[in-house]
N, C-alpha and C. Protein backbone atom coordinates (compact mmCIF):
# COMPACT_ATOMS: atom_id res chain seq x y z
N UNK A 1 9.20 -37.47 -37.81
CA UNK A 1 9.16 -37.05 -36.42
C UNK A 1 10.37 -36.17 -36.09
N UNK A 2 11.59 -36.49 -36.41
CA UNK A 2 12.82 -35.73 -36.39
C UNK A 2 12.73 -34.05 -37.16
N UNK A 3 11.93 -34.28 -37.24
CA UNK A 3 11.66 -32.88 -38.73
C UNK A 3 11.01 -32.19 -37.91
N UNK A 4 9.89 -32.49 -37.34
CA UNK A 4 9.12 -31.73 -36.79
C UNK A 4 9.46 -31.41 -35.18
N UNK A 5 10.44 -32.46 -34.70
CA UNK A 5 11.24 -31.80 -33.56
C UNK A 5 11.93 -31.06 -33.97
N UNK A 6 12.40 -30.85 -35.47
CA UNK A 6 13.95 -29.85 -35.09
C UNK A 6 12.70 -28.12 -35.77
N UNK A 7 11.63 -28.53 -36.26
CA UNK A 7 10.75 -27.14 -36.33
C UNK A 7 10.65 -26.64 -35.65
N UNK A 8 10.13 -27.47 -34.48
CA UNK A 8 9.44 -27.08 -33.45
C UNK A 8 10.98 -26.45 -32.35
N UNK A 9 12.03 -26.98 -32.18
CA UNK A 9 13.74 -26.38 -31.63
C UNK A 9 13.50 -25.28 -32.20
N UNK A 10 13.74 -25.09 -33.54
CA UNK A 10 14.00 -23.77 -34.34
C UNK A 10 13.09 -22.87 -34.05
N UNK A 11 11.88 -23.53 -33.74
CA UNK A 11 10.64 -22.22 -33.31
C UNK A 11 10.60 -21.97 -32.22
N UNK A 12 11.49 -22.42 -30.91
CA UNK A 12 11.26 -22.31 -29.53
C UNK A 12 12.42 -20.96 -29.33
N UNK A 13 13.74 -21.63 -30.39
CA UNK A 13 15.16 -20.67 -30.69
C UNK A 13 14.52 -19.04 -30.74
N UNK A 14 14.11 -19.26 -31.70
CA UNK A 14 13.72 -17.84 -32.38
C UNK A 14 12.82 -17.01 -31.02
N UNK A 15 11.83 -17.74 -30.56
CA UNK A 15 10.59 -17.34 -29.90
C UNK A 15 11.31 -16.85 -28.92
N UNK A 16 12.52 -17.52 -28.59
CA UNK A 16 13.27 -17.02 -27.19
C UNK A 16 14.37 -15.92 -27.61
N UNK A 17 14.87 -16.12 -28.81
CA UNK A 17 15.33 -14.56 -29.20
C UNK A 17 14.80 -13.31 -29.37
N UNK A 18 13.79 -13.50 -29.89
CA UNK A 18 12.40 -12.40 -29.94
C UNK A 18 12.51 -11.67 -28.57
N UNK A 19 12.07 -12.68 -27.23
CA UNK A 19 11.79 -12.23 -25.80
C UNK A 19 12.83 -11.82 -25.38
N UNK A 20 14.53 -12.67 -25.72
CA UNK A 20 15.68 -11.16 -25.06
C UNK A 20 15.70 -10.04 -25.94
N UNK A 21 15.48 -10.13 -27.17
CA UNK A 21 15.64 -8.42 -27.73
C UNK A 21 14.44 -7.81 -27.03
N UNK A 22 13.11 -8.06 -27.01
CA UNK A 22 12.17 -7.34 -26.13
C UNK A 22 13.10 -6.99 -25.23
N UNK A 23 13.39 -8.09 -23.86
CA UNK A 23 13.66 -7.51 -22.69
C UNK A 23 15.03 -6.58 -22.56
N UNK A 24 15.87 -7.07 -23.75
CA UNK A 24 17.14 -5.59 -23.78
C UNK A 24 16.30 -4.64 -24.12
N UNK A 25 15.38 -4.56 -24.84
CA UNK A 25 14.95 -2.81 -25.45
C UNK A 25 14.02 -2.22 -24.27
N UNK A 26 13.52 -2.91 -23.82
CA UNK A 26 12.95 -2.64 -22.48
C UNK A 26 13.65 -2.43 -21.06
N UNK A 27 15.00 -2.83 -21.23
CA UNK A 27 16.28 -2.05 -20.21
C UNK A 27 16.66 -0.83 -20.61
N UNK A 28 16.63 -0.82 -21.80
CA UNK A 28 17.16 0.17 -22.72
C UNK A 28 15.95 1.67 -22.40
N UNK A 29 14.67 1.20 -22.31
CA UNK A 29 14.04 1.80 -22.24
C UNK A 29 13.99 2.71 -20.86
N UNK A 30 14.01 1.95 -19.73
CA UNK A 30 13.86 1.86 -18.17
C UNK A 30 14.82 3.21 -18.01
N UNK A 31 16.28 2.44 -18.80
CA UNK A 31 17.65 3.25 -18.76
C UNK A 31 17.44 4.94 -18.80
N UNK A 32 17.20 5.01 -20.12
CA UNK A 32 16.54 6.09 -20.86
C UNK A 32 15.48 6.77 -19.89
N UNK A 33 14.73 6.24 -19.46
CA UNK A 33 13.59 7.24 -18.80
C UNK A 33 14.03 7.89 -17.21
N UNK A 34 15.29 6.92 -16.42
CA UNK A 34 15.54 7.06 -15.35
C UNK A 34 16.23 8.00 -15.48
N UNK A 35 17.26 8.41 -16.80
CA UNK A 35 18.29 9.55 -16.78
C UNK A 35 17.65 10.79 -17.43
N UNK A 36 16.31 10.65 -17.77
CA UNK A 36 15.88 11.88 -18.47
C UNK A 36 14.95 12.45 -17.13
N UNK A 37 14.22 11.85 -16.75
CA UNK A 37 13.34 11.77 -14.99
C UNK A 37 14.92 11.87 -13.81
N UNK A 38 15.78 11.62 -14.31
CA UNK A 38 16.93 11.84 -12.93
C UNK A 38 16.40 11.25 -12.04
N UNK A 39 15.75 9.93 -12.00
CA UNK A 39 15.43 9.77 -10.33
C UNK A 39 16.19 9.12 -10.24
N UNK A 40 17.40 8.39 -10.61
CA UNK A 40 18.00 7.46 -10.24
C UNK A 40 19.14 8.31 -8.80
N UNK A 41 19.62 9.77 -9.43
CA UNK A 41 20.52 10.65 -8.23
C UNK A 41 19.71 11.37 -7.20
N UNK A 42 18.08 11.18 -7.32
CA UNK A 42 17.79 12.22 -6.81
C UNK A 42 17.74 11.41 -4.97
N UNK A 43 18.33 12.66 -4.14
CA UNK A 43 18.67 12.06 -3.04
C UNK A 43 17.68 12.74 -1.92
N UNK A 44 16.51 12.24 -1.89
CA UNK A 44 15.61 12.92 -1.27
C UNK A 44 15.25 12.29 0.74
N UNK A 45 15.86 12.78 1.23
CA UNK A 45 15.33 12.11 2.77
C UNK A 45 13.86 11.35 2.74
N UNK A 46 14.15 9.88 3.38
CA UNK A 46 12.85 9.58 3.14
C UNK A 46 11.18 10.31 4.63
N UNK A 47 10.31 10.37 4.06
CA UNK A 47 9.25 11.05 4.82
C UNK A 47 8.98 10.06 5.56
N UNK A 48 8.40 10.52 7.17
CA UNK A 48 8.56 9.56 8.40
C UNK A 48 6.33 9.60 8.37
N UNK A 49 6.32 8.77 8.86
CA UNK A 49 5.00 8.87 9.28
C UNK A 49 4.41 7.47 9.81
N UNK A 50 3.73 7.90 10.94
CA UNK A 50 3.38 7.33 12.35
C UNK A 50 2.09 7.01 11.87
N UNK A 51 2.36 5.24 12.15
CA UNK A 51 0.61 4.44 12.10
C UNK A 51 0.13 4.08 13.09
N UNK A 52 -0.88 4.30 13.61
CA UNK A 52 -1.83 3.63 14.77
C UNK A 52 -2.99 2.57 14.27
N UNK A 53 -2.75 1.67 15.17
CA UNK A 53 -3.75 0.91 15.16
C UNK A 53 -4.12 0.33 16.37
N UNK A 54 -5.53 0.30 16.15
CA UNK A 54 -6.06 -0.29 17.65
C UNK A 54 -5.93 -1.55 17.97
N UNK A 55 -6.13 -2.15 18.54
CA UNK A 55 -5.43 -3.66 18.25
C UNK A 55 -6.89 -4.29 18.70
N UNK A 56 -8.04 -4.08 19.60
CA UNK A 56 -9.83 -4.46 19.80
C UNK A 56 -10.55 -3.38 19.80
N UNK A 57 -10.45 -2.93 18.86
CA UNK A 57 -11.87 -1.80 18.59
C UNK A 57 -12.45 -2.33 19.52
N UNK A 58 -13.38 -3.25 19.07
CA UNK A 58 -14.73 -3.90 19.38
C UNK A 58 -14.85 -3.94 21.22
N UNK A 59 -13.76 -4.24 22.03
CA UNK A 59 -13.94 -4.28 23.15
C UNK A 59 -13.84 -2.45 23.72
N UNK A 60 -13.01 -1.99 22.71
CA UNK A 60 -12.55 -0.59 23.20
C UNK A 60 -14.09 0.33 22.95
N UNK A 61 -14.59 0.03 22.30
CA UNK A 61 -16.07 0.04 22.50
C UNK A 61 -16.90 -0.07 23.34
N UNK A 62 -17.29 -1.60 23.96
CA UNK A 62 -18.15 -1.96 24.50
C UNK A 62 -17.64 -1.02 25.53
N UNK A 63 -16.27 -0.83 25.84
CA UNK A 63 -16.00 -0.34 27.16
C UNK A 63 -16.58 1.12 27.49
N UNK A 64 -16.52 1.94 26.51
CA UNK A 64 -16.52 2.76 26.71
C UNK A 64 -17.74 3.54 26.52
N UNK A 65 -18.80 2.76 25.60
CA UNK A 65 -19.95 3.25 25.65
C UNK A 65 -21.29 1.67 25.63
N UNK A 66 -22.23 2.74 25.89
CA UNK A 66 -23.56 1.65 26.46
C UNK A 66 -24.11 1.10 25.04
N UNK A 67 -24.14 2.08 24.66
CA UNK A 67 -24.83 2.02 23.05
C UNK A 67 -24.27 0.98 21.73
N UNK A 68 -22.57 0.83 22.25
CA UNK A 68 -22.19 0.27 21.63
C UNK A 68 -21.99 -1.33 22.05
N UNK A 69 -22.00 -1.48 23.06
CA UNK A 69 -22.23 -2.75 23.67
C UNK A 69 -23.13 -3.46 22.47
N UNK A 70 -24.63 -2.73 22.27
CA UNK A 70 -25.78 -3.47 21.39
C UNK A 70 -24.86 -3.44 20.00
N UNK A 71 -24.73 -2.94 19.49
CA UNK A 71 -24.16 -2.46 18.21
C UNK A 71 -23.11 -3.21 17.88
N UNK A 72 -22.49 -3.80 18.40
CA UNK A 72 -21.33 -4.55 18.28
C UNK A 72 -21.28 -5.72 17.58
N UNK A 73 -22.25 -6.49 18.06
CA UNK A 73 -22.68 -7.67 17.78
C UNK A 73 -23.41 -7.41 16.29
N UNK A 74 -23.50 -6.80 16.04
CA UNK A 74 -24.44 -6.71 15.28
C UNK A 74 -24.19 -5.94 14.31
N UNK A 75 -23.25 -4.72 13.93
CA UNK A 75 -22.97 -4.20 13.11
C UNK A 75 -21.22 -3.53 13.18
N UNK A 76 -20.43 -4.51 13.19
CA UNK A 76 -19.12 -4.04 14.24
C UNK A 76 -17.99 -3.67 13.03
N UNK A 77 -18.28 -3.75 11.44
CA UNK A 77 -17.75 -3.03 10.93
C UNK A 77 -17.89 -1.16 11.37
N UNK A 78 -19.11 -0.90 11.26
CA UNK A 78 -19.45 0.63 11.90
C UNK A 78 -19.00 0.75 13.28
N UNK A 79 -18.83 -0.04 14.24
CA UNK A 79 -18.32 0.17 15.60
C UNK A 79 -16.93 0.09 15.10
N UNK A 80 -16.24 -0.34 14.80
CA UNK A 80 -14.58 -0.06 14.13
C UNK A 80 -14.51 1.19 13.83
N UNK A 81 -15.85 1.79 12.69
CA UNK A 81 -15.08 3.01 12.39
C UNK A 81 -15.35 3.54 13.00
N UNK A 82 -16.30 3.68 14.03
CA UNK A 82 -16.35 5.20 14.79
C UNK A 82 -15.20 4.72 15.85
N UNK A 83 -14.73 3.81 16.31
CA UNK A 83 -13.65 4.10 17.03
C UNK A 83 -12.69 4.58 16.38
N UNK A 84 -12.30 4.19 15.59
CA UNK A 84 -11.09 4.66 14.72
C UNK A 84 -11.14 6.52 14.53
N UNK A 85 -12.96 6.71 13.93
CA UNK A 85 -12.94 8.26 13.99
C UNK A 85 -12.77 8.69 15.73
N UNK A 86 -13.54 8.34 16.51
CA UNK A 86 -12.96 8.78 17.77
C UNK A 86 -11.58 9.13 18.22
N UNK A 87 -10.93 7.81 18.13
CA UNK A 87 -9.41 7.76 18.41
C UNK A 87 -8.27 9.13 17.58
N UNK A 88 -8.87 9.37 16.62
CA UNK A 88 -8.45 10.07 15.92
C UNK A 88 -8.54 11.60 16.13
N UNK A 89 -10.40 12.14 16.33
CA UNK A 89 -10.41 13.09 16.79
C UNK A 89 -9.80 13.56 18.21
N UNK A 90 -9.60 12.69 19.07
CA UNK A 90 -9.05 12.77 20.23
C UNK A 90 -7.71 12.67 20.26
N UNK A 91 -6.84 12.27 19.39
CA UNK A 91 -5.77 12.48 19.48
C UNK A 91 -5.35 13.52 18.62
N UNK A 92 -6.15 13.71 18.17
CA UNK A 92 -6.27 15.37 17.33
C UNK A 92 -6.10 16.84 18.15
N UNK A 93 -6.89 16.16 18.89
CA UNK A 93 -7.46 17.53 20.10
C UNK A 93 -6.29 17.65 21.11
N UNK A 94 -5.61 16.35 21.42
CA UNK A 94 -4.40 16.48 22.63
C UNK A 94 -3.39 17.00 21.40
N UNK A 95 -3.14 17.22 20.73
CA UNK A 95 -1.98 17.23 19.73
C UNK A 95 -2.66 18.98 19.37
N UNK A 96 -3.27 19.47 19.22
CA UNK A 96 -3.52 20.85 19.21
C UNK A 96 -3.44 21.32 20.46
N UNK A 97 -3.64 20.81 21.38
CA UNK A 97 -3.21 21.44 22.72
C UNK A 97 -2.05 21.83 23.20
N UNK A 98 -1.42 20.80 22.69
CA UNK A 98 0.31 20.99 22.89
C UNK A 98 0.69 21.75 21.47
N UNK A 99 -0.31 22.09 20.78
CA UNK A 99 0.45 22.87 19.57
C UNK A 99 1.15 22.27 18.36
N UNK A 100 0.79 20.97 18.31
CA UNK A 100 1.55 20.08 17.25
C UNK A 100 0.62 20.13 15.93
N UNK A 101 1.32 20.81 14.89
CA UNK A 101 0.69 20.51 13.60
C UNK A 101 0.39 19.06 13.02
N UNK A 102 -0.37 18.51 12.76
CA UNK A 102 -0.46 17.22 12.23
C UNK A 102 -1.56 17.14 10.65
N UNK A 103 -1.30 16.06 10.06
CA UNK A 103 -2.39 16.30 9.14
C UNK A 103 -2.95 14.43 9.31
N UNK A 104 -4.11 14.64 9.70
CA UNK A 104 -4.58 13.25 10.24
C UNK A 104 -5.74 12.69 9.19
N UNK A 105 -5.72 11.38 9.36
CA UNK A 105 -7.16 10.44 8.25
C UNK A 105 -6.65 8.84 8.45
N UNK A 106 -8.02 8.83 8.18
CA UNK A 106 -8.11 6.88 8.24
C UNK A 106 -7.61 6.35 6.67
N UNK A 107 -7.32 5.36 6.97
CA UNK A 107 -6.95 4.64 5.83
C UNK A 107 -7.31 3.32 5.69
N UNK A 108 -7.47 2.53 4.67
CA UNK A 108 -8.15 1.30 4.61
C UNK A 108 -6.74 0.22 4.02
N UNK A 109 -6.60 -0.63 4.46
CA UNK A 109 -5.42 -1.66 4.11
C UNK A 109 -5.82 -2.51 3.39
């Protein structure tokens, strides 16, 4: 029994030396790719960008149209998106009015 605990030590030893030389050559590696890619200096301002979300489609709906009242109940993934496309084209349209370039789209989370 002593024999085969100290195999089984010696094979856990090794198995765990194996996994830090992996994980040094794999720093080693990281190292290497960050200074040849330079991203580690590259000092780039980060890009700003503005999320909307509606917080009740579903009522912002019913409110606003007849059609969707029925529809709601009943198929209110599609009543989400056309509000969402609504909300969007319309804030599209006030934002070209005033002349503001934007580049607009839905996104799924």
């Amino acid at each position: 029994m002593i024999t085969f605990l100290l195999i089984f030590s010696l094979l856990l030893v090794g198995f765990s030396g194996f996994l830090f030389w992996q994980l040094q050559e794999q720093k080693k590696l990281i190292a290497h790719m960050m200074d040849s890619e330079d991203l580690a200096s590259s000092e780039q301002d980060p890009e700003l960008v503005l999320t909307l979300r509606v917080v009740d489609p579903i009522s912002v709906a019913k409110r606003e149209s007849r059609s969707a009242r029925m529809l709601a109940d009943r198929l209110p993934v599609m009543v989400r998106k056309m509000v969402y496309q609504e909300v969007m084209k319309e804030l599209e349209q006030e934002l070209y009015e005033r002349e503001i370039e934007v580049e607009m789209g839905i996104e799924y989370r």
